[in-house]
PDB file of N, CA and C in Angstrom:
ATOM      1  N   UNK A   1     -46.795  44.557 -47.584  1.00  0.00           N
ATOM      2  CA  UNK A   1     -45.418  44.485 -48.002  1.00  0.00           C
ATOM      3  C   UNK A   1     -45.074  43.026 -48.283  1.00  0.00           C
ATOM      4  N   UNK A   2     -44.457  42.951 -49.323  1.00  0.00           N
ATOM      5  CA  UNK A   2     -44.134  41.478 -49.577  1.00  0.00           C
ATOM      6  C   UNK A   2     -42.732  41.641 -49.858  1.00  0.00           C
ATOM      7  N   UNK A   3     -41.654  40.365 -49.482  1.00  0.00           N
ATOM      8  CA  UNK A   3     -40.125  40.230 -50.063  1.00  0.00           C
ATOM      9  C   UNK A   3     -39.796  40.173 -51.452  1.00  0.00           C
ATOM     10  N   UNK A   4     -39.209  40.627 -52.049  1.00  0.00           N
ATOM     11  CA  UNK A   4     -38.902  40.702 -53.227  1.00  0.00           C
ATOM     12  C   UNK A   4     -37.339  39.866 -53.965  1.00  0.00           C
ATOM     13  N   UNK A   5     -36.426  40.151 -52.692  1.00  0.00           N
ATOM     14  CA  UNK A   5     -35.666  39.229 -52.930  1.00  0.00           C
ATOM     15  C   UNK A   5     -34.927  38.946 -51.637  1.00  0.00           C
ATOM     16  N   UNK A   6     -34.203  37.874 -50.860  1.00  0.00           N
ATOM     17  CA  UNK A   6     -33.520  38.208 -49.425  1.00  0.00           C
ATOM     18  C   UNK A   6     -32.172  36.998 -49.836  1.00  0.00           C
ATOM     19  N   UNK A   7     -31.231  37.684 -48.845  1.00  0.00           N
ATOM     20  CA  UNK A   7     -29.854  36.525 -49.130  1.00  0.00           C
ATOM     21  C   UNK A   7     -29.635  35.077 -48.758  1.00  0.00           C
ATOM     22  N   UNK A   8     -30.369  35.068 -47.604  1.00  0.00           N
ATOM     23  CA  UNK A   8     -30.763  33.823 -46.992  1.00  0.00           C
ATOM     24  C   UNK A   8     -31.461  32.539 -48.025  1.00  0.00           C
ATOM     25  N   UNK A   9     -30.615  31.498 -47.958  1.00  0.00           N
ATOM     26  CA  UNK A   9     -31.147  30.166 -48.557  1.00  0.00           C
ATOM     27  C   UNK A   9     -31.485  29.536 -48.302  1.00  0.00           C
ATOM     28  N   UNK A  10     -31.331  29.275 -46.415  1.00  0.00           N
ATOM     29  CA  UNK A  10     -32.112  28.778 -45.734  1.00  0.00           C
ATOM     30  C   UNK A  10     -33.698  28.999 -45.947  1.00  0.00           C
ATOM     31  N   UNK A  11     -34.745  28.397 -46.388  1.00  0.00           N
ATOM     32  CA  UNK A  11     -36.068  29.013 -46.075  1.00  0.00           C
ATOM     33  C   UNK A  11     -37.008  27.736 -46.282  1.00  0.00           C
ATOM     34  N   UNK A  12     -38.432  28.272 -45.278  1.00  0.00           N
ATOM     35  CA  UNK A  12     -38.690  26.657 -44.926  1.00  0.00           C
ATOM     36  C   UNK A  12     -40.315  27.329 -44.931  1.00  0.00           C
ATOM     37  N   UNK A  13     -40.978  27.199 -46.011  1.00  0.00           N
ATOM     38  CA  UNK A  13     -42.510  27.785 -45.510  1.00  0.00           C
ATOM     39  C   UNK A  13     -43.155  26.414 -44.638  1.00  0.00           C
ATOM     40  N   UNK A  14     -43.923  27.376 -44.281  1.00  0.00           N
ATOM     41  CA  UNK A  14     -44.654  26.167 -43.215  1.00  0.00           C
ATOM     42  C   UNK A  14     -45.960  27.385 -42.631  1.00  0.00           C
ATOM     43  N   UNK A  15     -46.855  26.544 -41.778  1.00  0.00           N
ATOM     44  CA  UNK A  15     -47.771  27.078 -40.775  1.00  0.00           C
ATOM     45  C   UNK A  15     -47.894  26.638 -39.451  1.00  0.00           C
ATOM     46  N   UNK A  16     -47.845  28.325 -38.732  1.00  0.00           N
ATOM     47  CA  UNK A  16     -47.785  28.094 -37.506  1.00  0.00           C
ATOM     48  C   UNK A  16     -48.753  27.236 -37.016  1.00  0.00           C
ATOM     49  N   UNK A  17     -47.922  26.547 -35.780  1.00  0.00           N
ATOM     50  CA  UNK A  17     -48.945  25.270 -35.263  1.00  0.00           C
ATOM     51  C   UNK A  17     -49.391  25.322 -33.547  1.00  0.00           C
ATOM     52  N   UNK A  18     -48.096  26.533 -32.894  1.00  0.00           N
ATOM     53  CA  UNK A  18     -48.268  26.613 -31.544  1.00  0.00           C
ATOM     54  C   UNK A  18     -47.201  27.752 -31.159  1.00  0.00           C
ATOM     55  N   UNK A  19     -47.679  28.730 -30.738  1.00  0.00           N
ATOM     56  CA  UNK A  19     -47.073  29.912 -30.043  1.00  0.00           C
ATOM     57  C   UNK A  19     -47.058  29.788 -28.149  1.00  0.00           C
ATOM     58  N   UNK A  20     -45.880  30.193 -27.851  1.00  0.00           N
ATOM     59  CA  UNK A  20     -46.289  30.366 -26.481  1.00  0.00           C
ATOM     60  C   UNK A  20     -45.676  31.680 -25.956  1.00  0.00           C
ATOM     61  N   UNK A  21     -46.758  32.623 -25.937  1.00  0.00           N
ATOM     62  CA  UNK A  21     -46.958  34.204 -25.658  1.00  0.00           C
ATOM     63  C   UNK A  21     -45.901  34.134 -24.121  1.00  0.00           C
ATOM     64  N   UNK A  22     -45.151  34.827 -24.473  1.00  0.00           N
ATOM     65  CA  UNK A  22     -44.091  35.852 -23.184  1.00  0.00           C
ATOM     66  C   UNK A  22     -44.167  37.191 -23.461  1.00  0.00           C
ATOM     67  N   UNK A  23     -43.839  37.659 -21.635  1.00  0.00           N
ATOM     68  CA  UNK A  23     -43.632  38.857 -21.959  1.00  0.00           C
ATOM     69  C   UNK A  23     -42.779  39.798 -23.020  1.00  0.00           C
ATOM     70  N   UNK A  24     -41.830  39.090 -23.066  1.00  0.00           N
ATOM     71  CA  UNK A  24     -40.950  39.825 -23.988  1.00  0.00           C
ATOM     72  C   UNK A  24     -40.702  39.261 -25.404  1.00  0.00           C
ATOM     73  N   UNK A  25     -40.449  37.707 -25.097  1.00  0.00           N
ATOM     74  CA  UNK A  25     -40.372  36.835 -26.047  1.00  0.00           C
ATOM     75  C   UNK A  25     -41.267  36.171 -26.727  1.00  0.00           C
ATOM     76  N   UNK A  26     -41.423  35.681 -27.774  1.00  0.00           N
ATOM     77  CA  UNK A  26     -42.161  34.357 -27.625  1.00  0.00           C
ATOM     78  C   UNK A  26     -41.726  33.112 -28.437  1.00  0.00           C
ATOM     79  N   UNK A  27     -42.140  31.758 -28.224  1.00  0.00           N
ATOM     80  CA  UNK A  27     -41.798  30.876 -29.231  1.00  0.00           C
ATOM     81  C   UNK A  27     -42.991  30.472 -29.829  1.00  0.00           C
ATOM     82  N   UNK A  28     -42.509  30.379 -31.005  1.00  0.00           N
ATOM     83  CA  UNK A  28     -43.591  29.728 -32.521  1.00  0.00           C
ATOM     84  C   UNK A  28     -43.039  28.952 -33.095  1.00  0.00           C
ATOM     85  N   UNK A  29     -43.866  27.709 -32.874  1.00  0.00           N
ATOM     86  CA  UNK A  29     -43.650  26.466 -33.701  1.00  0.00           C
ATOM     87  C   UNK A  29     -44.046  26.512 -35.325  1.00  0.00           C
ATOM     88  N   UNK A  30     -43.579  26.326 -36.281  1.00  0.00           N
ATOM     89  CA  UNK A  30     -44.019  26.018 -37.508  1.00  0.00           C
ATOM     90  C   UNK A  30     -44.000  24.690 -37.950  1.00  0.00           C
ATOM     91  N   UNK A  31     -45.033  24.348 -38.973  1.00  0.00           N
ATOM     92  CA  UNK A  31     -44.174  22.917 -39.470  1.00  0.00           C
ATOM     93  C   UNK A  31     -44.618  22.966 -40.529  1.00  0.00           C
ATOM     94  N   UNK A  32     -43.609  22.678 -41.303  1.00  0.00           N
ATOM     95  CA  UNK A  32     -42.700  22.544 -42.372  1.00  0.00           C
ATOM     96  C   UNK A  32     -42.982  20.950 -42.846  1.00  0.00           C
ATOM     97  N   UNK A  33     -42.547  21.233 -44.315  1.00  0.00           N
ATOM     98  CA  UNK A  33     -42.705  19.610 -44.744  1.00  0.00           C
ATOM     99  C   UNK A  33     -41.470  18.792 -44.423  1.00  0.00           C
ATOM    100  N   UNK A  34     -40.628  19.416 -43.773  1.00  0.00           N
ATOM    101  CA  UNK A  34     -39.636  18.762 -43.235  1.00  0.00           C
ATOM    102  C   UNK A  34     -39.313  18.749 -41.369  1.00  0.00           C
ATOM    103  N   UNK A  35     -40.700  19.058 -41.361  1.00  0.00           N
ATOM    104  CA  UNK A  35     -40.411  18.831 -39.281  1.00  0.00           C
ATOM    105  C   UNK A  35     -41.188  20.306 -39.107  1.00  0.00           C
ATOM    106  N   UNK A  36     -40.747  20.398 -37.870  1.00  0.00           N
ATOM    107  CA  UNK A  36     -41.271  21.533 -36.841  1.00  0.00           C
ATOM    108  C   UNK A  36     -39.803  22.366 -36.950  1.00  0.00           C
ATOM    109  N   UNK A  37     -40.161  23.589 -37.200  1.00  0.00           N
ATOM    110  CA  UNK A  37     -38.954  24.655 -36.818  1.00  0.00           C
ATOM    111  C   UNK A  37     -39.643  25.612 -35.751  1.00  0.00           C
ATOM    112  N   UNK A  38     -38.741  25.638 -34.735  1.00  0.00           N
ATOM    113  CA  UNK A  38     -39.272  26.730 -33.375  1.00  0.00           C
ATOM    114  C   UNK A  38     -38.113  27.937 -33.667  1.00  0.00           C
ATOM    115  N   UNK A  39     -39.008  28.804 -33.627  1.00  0.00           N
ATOM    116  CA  UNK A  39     -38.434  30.077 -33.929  1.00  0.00           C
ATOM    117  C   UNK A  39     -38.775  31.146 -32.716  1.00  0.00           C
ATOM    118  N   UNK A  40     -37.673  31.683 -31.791  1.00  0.00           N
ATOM    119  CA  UNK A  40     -37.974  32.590 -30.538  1.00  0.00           C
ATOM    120  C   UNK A  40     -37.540  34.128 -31.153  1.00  0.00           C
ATOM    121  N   UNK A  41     -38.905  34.652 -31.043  1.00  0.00           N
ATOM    122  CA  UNK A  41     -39.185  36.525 -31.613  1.00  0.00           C
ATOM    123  C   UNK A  41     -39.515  37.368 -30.519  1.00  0.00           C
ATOM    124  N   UNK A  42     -39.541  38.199 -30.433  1.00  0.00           N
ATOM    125  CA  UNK A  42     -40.121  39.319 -29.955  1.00  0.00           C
ATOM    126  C   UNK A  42     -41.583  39.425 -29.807  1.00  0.00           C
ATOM    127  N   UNK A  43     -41.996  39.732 -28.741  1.00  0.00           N
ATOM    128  CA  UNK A  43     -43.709  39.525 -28.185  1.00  0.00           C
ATOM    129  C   UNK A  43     -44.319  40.597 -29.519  1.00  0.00           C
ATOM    130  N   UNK A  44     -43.122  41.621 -29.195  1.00  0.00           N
ATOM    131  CA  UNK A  44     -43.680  42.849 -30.233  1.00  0.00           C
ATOM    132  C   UNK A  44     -43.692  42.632 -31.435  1.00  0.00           C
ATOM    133  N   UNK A  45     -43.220  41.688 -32.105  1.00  0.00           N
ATOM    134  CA  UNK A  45     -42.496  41.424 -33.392  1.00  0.00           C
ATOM    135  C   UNK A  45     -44.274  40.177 -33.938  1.00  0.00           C
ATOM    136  N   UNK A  46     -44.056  39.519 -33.029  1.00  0.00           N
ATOM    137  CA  UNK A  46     -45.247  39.280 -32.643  1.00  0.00           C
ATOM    138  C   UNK A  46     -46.280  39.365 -33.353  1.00  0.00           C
ATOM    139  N   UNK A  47     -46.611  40.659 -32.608  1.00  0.00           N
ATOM    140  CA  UNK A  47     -47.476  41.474 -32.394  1.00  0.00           C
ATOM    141  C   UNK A  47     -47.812  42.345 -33.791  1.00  0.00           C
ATOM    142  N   UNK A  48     -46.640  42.835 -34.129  1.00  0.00           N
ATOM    143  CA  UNK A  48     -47.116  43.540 -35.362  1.00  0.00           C
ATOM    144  C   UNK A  48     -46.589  43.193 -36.632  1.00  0.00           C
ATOM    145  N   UNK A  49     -46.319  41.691 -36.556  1.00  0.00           N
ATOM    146  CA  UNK A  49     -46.673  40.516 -37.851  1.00  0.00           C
ATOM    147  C   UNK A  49     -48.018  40.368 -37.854  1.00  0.00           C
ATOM    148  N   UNK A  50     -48.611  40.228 -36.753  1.00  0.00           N
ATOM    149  CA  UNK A  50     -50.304  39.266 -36.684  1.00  0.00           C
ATOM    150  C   UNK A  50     -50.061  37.955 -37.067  1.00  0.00           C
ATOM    151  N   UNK A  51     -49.120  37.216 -36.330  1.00  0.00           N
ATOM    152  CA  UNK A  51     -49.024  35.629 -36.441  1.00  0.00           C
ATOM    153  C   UNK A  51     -49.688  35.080 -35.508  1.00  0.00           C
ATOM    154  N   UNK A  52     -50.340  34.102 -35.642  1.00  0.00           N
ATOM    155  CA  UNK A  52     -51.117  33.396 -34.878  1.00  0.00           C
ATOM    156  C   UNK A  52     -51.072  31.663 -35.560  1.00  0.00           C
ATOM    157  N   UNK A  53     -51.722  31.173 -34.577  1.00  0.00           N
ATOM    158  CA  UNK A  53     -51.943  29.947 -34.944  1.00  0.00           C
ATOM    159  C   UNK A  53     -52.976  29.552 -36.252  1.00  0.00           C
ATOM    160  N   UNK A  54     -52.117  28.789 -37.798  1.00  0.00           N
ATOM    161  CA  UNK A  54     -52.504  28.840 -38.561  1.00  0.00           C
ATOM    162  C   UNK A  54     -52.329  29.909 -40.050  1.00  0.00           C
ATOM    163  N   UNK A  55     -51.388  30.773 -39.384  1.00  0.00           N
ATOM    164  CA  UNK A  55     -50.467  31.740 -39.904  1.00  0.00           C
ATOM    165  C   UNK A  55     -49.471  30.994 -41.394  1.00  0.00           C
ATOM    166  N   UNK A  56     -49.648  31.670 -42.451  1.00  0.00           N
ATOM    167  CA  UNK A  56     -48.930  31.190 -43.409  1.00  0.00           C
ATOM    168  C   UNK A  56     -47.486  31.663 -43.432  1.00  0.00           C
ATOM    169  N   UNK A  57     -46.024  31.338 -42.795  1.00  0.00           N
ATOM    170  CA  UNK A  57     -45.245  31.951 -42.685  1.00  0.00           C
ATOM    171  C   UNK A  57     -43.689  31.196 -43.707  1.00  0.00           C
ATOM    172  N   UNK A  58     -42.612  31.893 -44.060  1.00  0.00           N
ATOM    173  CA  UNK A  58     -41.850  31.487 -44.175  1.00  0.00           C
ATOM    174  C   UNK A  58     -40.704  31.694 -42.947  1.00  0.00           C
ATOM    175  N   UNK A  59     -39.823  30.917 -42.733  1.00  0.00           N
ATOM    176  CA  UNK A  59     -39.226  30.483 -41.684  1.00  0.00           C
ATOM    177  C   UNK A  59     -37.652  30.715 -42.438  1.00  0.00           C
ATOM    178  N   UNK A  60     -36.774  31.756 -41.945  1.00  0.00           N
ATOM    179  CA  UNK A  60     -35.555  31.648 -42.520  1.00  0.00           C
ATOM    180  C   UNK A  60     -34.636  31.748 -41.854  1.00  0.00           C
ATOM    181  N   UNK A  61     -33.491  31.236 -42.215  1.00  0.00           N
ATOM    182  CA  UNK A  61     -32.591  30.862 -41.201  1.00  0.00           C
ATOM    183  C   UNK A  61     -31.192  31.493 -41.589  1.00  0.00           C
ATOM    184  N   UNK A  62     -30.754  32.613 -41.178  1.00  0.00           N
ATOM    185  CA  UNK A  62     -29.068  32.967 -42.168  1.00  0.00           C
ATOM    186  C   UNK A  62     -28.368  32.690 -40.653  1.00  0.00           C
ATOM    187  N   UNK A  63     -26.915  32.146 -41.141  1.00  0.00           N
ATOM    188  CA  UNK A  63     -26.099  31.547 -40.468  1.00  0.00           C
ATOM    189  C   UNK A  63     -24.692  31.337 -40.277  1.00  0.00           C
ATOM    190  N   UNK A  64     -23.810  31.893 -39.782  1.00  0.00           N
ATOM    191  CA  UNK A  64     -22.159  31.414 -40.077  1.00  0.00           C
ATOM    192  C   UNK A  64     -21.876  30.432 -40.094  1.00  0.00           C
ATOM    193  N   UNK A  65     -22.239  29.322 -39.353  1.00  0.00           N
ATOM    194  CA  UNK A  65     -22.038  28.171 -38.821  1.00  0.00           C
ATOM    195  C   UNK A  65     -23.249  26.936 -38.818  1.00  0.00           C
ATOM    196  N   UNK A  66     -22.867  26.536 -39.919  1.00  0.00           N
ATOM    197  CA  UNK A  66     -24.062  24.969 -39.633  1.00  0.00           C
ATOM    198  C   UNK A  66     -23.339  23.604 -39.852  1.00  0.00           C
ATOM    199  N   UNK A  67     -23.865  22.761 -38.426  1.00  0.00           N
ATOM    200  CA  UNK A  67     -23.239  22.114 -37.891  1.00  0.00           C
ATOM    201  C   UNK A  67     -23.931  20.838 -38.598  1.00  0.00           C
ATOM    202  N   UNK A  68     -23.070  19.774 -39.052  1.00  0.00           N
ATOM    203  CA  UNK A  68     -23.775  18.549 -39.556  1.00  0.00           C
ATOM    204  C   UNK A  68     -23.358  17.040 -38.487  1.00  0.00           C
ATOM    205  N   UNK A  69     -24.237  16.239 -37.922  1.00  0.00           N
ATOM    206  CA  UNK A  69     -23.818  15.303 -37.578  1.00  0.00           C
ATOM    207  C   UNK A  69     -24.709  13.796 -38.179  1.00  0.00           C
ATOM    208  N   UNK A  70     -23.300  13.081 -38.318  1.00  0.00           N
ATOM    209  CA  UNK A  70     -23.574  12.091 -39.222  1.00  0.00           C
ATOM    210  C   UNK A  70     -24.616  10.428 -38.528  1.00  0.00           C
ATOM    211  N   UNK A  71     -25.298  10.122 -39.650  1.00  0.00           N
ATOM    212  CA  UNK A  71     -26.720   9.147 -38.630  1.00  0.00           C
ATOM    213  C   UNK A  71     -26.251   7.748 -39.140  1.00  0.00           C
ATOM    214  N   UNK A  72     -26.435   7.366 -38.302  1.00  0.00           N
ATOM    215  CA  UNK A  72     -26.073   5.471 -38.191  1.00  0.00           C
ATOM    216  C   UNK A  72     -27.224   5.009 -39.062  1.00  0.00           C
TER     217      UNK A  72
END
């Protein structure tokens, strides 16, 4: 199955670089040509993506609220 089209504009491909397996949860690091995005999923979700370390993923982010703070 591949996306065909989604609403989200947020989107950040990258490859996974470090998972850390929970029972229920887990977190996966990606990185992106703009940093590391950690993304917390479902063990199961997981599970029946088949993401692993080295995983070609896109990373998307939909949102009500994004917060900007300004850099010296």
């Amino acid at each position: 199955m591949s996306i065909v089209a989604i609403n989200a504009r947020n989107q950040f491909k990258g490859i996974i670089k470090h998972i850390i397996d929970g029972p229920v949860v887990s977190e996966v690091e990606v990185e992106t040509p703009g940093g590391i995005v950690t993304s917390v999923i479902t063990t199961s979700s997981l599970k029946q993506l088949d993401l692993h370390v080295g995983s070609e993923v896109l990373a998307v982010v939909k949102s009500t609220e994004v917060a900007l703070a300004k850099l010296l």
